[in-house]
C-alpha atoms as a PDB file:
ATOM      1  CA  UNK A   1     -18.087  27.052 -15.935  1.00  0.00           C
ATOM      2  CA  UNK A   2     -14.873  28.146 -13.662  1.00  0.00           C
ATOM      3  CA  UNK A   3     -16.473  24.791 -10.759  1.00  0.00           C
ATOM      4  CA  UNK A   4     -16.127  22.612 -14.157  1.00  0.00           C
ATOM      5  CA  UNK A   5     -12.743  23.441 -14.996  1.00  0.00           C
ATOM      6  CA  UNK A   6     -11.633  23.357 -11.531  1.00  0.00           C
ATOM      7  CA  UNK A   7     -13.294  20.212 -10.999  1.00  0.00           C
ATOM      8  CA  UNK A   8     -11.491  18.594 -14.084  1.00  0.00           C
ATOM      9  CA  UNK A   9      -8.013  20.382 -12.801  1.00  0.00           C
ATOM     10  CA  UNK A  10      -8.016  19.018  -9.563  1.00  0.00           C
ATOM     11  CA  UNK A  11      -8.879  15.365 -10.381  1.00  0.00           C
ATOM     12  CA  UNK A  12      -6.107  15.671 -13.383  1.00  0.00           C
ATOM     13  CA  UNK A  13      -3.754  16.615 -10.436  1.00  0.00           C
ATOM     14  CA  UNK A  14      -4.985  13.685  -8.666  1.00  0.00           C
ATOM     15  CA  UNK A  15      -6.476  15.999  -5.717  1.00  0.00           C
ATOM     16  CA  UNK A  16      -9.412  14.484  -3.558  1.00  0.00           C
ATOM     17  CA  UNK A  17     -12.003  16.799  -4.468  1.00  0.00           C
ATOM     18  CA  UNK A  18     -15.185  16.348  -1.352  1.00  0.00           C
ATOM     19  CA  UNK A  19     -18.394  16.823  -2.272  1.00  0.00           C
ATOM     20  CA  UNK A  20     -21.165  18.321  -0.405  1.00  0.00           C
ATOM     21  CA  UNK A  21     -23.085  15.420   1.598  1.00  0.00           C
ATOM     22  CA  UNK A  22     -26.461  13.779   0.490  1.00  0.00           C
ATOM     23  CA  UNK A  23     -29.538  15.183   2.131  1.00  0.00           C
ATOM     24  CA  UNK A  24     -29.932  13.326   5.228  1.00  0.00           C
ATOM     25  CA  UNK A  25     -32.733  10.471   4.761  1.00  0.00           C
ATOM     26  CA  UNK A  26     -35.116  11.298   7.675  1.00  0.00           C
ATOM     27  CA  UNK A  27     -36.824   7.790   8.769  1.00  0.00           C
ATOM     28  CA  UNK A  28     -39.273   8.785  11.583  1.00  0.00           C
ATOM     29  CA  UNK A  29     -40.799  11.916  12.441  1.00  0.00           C
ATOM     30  CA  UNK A  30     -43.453  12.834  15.044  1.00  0.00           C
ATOM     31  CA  UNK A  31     -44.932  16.276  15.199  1.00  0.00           C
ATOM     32  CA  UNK A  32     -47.874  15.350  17.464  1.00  0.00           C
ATOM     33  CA  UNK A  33     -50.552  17.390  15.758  1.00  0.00           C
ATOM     34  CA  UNK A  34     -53.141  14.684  15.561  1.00  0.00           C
ATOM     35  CA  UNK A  35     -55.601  15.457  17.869  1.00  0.00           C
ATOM     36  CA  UNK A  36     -55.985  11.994  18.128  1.00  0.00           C
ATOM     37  CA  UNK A  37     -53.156  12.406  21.338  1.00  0.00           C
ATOM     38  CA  UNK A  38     -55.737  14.582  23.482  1.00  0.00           C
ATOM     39  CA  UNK A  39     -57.851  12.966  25.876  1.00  0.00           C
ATOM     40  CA  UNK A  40     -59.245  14.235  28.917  1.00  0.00           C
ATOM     41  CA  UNK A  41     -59.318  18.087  29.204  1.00  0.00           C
ATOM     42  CA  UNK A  42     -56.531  19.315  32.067  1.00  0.00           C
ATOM     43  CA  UNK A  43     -56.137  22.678  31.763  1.00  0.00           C
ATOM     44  CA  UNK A  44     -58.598  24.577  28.608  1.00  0.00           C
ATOM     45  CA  UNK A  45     -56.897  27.642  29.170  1.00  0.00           C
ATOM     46  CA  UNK A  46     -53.476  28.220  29.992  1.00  0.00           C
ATOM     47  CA  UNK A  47     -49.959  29.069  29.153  1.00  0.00           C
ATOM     48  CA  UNK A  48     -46.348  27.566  28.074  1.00  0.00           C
ATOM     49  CA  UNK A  49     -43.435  29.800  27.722  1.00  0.00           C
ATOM     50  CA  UNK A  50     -43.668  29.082  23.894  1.00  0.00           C
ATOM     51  CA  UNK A  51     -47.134  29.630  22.963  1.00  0.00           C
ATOM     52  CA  UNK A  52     -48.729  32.610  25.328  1.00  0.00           C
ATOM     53  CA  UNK A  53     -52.176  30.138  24.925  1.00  0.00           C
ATOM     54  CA  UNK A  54     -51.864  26.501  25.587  1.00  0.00           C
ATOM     55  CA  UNK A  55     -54.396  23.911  26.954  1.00  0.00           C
ATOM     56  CA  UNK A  56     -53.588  20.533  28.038  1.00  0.00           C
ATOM     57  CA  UNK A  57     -55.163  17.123  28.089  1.00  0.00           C
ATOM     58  CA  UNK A  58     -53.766  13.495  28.970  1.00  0.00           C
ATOM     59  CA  UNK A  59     -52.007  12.530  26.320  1.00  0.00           C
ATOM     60  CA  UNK A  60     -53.137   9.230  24.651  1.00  0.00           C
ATOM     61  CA  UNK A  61     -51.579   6.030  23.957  1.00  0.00           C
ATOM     62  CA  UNK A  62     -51.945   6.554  20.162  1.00  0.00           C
ATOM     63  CA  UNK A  63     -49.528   6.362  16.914  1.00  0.00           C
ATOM     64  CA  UNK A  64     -46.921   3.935  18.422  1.00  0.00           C
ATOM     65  CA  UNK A  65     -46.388   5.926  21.663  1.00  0.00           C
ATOM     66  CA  UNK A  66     -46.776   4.909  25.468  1.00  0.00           C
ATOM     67  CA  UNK A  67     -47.831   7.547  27.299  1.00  0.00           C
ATOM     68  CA  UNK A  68     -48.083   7.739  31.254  1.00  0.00           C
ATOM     69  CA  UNK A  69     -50.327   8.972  33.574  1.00  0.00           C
ATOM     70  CA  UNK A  70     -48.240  12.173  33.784  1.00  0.00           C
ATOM     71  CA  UNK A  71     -48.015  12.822  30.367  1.00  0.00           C
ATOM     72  CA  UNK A  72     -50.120  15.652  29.025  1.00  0.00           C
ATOM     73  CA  UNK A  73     -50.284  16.245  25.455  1.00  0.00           C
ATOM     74  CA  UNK A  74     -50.064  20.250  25.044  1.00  0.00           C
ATOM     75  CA  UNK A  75     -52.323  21.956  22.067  1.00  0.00           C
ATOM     76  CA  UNK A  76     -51.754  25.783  21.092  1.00  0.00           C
ATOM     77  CA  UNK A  77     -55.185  27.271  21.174  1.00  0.00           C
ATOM     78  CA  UNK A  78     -56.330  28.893  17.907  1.00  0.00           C
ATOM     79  CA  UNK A  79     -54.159  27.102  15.757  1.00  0.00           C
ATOM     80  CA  UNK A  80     -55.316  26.164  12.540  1.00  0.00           C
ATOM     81  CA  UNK A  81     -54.240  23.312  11.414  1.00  0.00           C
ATOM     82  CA  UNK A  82     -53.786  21.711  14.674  1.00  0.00           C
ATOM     83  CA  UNK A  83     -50.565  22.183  16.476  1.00  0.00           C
ATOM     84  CA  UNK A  84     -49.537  20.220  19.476  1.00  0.00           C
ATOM     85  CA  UNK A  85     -46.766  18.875  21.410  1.00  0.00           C
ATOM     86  CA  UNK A  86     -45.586  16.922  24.691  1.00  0.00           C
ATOM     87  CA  UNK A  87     -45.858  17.805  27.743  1.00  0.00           C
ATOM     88  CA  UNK A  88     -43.100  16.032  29.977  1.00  0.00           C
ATOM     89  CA  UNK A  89     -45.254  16.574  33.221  1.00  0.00           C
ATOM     90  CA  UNK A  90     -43.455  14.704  35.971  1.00  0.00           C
ATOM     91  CA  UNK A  91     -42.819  12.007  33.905  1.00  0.00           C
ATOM     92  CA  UNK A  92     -40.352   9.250  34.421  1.00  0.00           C
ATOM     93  CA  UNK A  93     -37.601   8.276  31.850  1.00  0.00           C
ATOM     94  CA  UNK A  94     -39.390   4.890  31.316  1.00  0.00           C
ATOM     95  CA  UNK A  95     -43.038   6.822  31.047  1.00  0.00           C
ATOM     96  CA  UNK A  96     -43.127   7.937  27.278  1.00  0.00           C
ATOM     97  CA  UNK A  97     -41.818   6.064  24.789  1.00  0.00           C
ATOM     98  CA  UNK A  98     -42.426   4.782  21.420  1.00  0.00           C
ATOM     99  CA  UNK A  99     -40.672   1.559  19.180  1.00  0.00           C
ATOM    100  CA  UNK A 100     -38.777   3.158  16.201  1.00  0.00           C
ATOM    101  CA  UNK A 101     -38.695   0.643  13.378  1.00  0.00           C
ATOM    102  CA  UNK A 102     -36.651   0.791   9.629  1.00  0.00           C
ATOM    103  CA  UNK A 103     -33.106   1.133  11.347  1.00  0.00           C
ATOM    104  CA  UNK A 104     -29.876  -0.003   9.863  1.00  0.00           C
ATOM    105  CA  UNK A 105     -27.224  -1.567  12.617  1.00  0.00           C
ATOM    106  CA  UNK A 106     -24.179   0.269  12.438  1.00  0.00           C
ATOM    107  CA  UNK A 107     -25.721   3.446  10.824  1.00  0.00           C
ATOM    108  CA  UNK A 108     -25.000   6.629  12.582  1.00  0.00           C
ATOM    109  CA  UNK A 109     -27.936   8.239  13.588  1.00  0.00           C
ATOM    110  CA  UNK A 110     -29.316  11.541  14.346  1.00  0.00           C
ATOM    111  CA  UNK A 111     -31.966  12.370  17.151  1.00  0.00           C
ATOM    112  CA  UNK A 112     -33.939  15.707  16.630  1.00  0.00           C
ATOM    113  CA  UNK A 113     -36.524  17.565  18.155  1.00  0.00           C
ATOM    114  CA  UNK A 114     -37.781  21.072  19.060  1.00  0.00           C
ATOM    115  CA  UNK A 115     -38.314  21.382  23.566  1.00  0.00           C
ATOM    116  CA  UNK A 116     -39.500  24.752  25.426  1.00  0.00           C
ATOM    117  CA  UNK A 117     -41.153  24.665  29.169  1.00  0.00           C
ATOM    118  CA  UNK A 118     -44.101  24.813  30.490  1.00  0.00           C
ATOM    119  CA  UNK A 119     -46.295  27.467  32.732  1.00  0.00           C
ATOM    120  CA  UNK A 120     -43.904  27.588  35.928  1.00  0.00           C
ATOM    121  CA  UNK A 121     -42.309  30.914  34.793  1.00  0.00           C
ATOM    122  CA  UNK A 122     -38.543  30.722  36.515  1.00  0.00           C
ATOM    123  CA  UNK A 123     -38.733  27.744  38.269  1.00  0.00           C
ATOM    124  CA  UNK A 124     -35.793  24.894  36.364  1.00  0.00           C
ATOM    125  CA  UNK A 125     -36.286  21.668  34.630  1.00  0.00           C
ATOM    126  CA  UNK A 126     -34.521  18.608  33.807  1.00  0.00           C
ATOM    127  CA  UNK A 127     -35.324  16.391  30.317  1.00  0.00           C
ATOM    128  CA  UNK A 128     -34.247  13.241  29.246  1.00  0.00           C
ATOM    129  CA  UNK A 129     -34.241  11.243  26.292  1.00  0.00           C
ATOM    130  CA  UNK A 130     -33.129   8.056  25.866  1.00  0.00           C
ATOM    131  CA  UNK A 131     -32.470   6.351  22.550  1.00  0.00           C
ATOM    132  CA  UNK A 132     -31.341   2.909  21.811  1.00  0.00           C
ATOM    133  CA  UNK A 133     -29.999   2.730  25.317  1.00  0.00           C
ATOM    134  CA  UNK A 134     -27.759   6.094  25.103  1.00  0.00           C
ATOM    135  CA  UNK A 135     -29.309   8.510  27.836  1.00  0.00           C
ATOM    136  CA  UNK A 136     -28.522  12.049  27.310  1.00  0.00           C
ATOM    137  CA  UNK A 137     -30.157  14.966  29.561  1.00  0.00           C
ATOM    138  CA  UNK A 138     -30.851  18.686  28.719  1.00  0.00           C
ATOM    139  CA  UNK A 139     -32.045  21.492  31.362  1.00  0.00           C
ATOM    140  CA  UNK A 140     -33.481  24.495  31.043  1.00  0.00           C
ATOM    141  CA  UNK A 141     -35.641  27.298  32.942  1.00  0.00           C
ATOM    142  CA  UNK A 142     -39.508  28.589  32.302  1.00  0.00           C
ATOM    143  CA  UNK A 143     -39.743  31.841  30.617  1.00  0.00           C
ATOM    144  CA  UNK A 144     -42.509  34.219  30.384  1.00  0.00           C
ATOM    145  CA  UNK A 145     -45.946  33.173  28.024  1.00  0.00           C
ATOM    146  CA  UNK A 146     -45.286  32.966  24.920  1.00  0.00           C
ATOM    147  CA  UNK A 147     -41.212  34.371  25.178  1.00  0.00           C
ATOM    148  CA  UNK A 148     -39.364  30.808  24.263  1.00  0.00           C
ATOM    149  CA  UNK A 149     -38.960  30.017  20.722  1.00  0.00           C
ATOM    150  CA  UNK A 150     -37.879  26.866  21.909  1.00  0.00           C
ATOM    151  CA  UNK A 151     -34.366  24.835  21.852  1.00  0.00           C
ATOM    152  CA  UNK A 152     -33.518  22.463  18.925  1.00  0.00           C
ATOM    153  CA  UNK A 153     -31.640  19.570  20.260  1.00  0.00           C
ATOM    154  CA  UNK A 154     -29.482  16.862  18.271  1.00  0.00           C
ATOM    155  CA  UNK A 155     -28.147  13.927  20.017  1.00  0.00           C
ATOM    156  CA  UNK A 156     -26.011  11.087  17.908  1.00  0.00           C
ATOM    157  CA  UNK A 157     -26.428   7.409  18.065  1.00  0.00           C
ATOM    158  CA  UNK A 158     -25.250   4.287  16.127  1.00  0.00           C
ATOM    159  CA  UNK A 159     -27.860   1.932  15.893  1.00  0.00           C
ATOM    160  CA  UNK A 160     -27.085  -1.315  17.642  1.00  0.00           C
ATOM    161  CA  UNK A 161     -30.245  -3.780  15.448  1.00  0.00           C
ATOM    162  CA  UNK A 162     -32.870  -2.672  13.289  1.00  0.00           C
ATOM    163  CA  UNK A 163     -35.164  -1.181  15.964  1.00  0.00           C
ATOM    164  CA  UNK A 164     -34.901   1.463  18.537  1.00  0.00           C
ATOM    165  CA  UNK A 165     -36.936   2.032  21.804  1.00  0.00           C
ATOM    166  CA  UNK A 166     -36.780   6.089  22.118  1.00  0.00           C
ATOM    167  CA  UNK A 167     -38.011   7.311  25.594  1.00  0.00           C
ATOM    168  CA  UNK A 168     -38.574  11.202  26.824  1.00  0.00           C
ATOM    169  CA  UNK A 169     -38.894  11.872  30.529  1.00  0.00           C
ATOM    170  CA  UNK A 170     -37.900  14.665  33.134  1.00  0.00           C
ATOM    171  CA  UNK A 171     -36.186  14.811  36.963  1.00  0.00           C
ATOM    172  CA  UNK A 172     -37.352  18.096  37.558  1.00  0.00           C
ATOM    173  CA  UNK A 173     -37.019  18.732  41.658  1.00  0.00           C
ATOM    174  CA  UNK A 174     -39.496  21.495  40.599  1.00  0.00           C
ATOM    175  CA  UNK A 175     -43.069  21.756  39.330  1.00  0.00           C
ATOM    176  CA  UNK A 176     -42.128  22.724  35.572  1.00  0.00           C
ATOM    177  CA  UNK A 177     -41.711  20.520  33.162  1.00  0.00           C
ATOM    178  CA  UNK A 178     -40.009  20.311  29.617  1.00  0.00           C
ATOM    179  CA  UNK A 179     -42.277  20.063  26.225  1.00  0.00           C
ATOM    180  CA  UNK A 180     -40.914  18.130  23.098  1.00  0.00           C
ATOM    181  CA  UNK A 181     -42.449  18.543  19.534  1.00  0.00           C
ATOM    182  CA  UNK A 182     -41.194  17.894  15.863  1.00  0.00           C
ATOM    183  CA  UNK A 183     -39.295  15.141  16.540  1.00  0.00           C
ATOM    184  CA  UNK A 184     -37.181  13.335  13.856  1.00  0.00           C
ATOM    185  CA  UNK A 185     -34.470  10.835  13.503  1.00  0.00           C
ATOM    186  CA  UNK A 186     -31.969  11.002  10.319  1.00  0.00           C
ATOM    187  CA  UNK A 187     -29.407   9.153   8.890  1.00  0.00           C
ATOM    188  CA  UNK A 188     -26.365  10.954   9.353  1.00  0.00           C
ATOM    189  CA  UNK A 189     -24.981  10.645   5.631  1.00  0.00           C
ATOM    190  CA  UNK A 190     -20.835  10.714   4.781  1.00  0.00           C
ATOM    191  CA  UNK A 191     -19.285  13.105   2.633  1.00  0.00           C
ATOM    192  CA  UNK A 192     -18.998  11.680  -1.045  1.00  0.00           C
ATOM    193  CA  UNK A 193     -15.819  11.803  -1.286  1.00  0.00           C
ATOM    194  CA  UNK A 194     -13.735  11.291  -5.127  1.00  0.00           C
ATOM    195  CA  UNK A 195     -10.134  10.414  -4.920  1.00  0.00           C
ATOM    196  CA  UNK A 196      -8.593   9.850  -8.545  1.00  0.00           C
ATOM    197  CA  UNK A 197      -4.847   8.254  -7.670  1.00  0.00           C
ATOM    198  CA  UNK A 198      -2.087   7.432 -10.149  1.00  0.00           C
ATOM    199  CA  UNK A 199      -2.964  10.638 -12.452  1.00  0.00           C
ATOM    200  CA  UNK A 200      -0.780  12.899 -10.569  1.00  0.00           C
ATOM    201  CA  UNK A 201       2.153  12.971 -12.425  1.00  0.00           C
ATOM    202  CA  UNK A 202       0.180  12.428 -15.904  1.00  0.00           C
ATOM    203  CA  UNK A 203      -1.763  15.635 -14.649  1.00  0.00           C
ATOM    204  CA  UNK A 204       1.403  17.743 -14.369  1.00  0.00           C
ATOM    205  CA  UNK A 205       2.998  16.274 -17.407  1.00  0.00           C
ATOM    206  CA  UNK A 206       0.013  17.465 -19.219  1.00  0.00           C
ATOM    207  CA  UNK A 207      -0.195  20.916 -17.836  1.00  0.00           C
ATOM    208  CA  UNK A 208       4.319  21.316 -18.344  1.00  0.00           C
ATOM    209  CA  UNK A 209       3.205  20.239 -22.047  1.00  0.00           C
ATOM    210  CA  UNK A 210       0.913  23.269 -21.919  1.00  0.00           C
ATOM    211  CA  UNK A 211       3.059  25.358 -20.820  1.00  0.00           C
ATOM    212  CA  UNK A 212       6.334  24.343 -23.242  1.00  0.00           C
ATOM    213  CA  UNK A 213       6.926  27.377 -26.281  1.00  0.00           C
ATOM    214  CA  UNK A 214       6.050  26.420 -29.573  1.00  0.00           C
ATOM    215  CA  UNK A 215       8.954  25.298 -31.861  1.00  0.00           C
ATOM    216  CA  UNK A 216      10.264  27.323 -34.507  1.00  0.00           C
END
C-alpha cells in the first residue's frame, strides 16, 4: 500500500519515478554438457583446479562451434547429468569459435561465462575472447584440484549487424591453460523509466488544497 501511494505522489509532483529494469533476454547460451563435444580420450583421469576429477578429450566440431586441434573439451568425472566445459589448451584466438545468430545492430550486449584453469597448479595463464571484433583478455593462475570455484566474467558489446563471430583462445607463455563453461550472451535492457511533465504545479496545488483549514 505505502509503494502505491508513493507511486501516485511522486508522479502527481511530476517526479521521474525509475523502475527496476526488465529481466535481461538471454539469446545464446552454451554450457557444453553434450557429450556430443568429446572425441578422442586425452587424459581419463586427471585434474583441473575446479573439479579435483577431470578427464579430457578433443573437443569436437559440434553445435555451431570450430574447434582446433588444441582444443580439449574437459568432462567432470562422476557427474550425473553430464557436466563439461572448454579446455583452452594452447589454443589460438582464431582456434575456437562459433557464429552467434538473432542479434539486433545497435543493441548493447552482454558476454558471460564461467573460466577456472587447468592441471598446471601455479604456473599463469592468459585468455581471450573476442566478440564481434572487440578483443578483451583475462589472466589468471592454476590453483590446487578442485580449490577454484571459478571466475564469472562479463564483457559489453554493441552489436555492429545481426550476427556475431565469438572466438575463445589463450597466450599462455606457460603450459596451463584457461577453461570456459556456461556461456551466455544477454541483452543488456534500459531502465523503464516514467516521467509525467506539466503536473507539477497541479500536483502541489492539489496537495496546498489539502492542506487549507476548513471554513467556518
Amino acid at each position: 500500500m505505502r509503494k502505491t501511494v508513493f507511486s501516485g505522489l511522486a508522479l502527481s509532483l511530476g517526479m521521474v519515478v525509475v523502475m527496476p529494469a526488465a529481466h535481461a533476454a538471454v539469446v545464446y547460451s552454451e554450457d557444453f554438457n553434450s557429450l556430443s563435444f568429446a572425441g578422442a580420450s586425452v587424459l581419463p583421469n586427471d585434474t583441473s583446479d575446479s573439479w579435483a576429477s577431470t578427464a579430457y578429450y578433443q573437443a569436437n566440431s559440434v553445435n555451431g562451434w570450430t574447434m582446433n586441434n588444441g582444443a580439449l573439451y574437459a568432462q567432470k568425472i562422476g557427474s550425473s547429468p553430464n557436466d563439461g566445459a572448454l579446455l583452452l589448451n594452447e589454443t589460438p584466438v582464431s582456434g575456437v569459435a562459433s557464429t552467434i545468430t538473432g542479434l539486433t545492430q545497435g543493441q548493447l550486449y552482454s558476454l558471460d561465462f564461467l573460466q577456472w584453469g587447468d592441471n598446471k597448479p601455479g604456473q599463469a595463464y592468459v585468455g581471450k575472447v573476442t566478440i564481434d571484433g572487440n578483443l578483451f583478455t583475462y589472466s589468471g593462475v592454476d590453483g590446487a584440484p578442485g580449490t577454484n570455484p571459478g571466475t564469472m566474467h562479463s564483457y559489453l558489446f554493441v552489436a555492429s549487424g545481426t550476427s556475431a563471430v565469438l572466438q575463445f583462445g589463450e597466450s599462455s607463455g606457460t603450459a596451463a591453460s584457461p577453461i570456459v563453461d556456461n556461456v551466455t550472451i544477454s541483452e543488456v535492457p534500459e531502465p523503464a523509466t516514467l516521467g509525467i511533465l506539466g503536473l507539477a504545479m497541479a500536483g502541489l496545488g492539489a496537495l496546498r488544497r489539502g492542506r487549507r483549514s476548513p471554513s467556518l
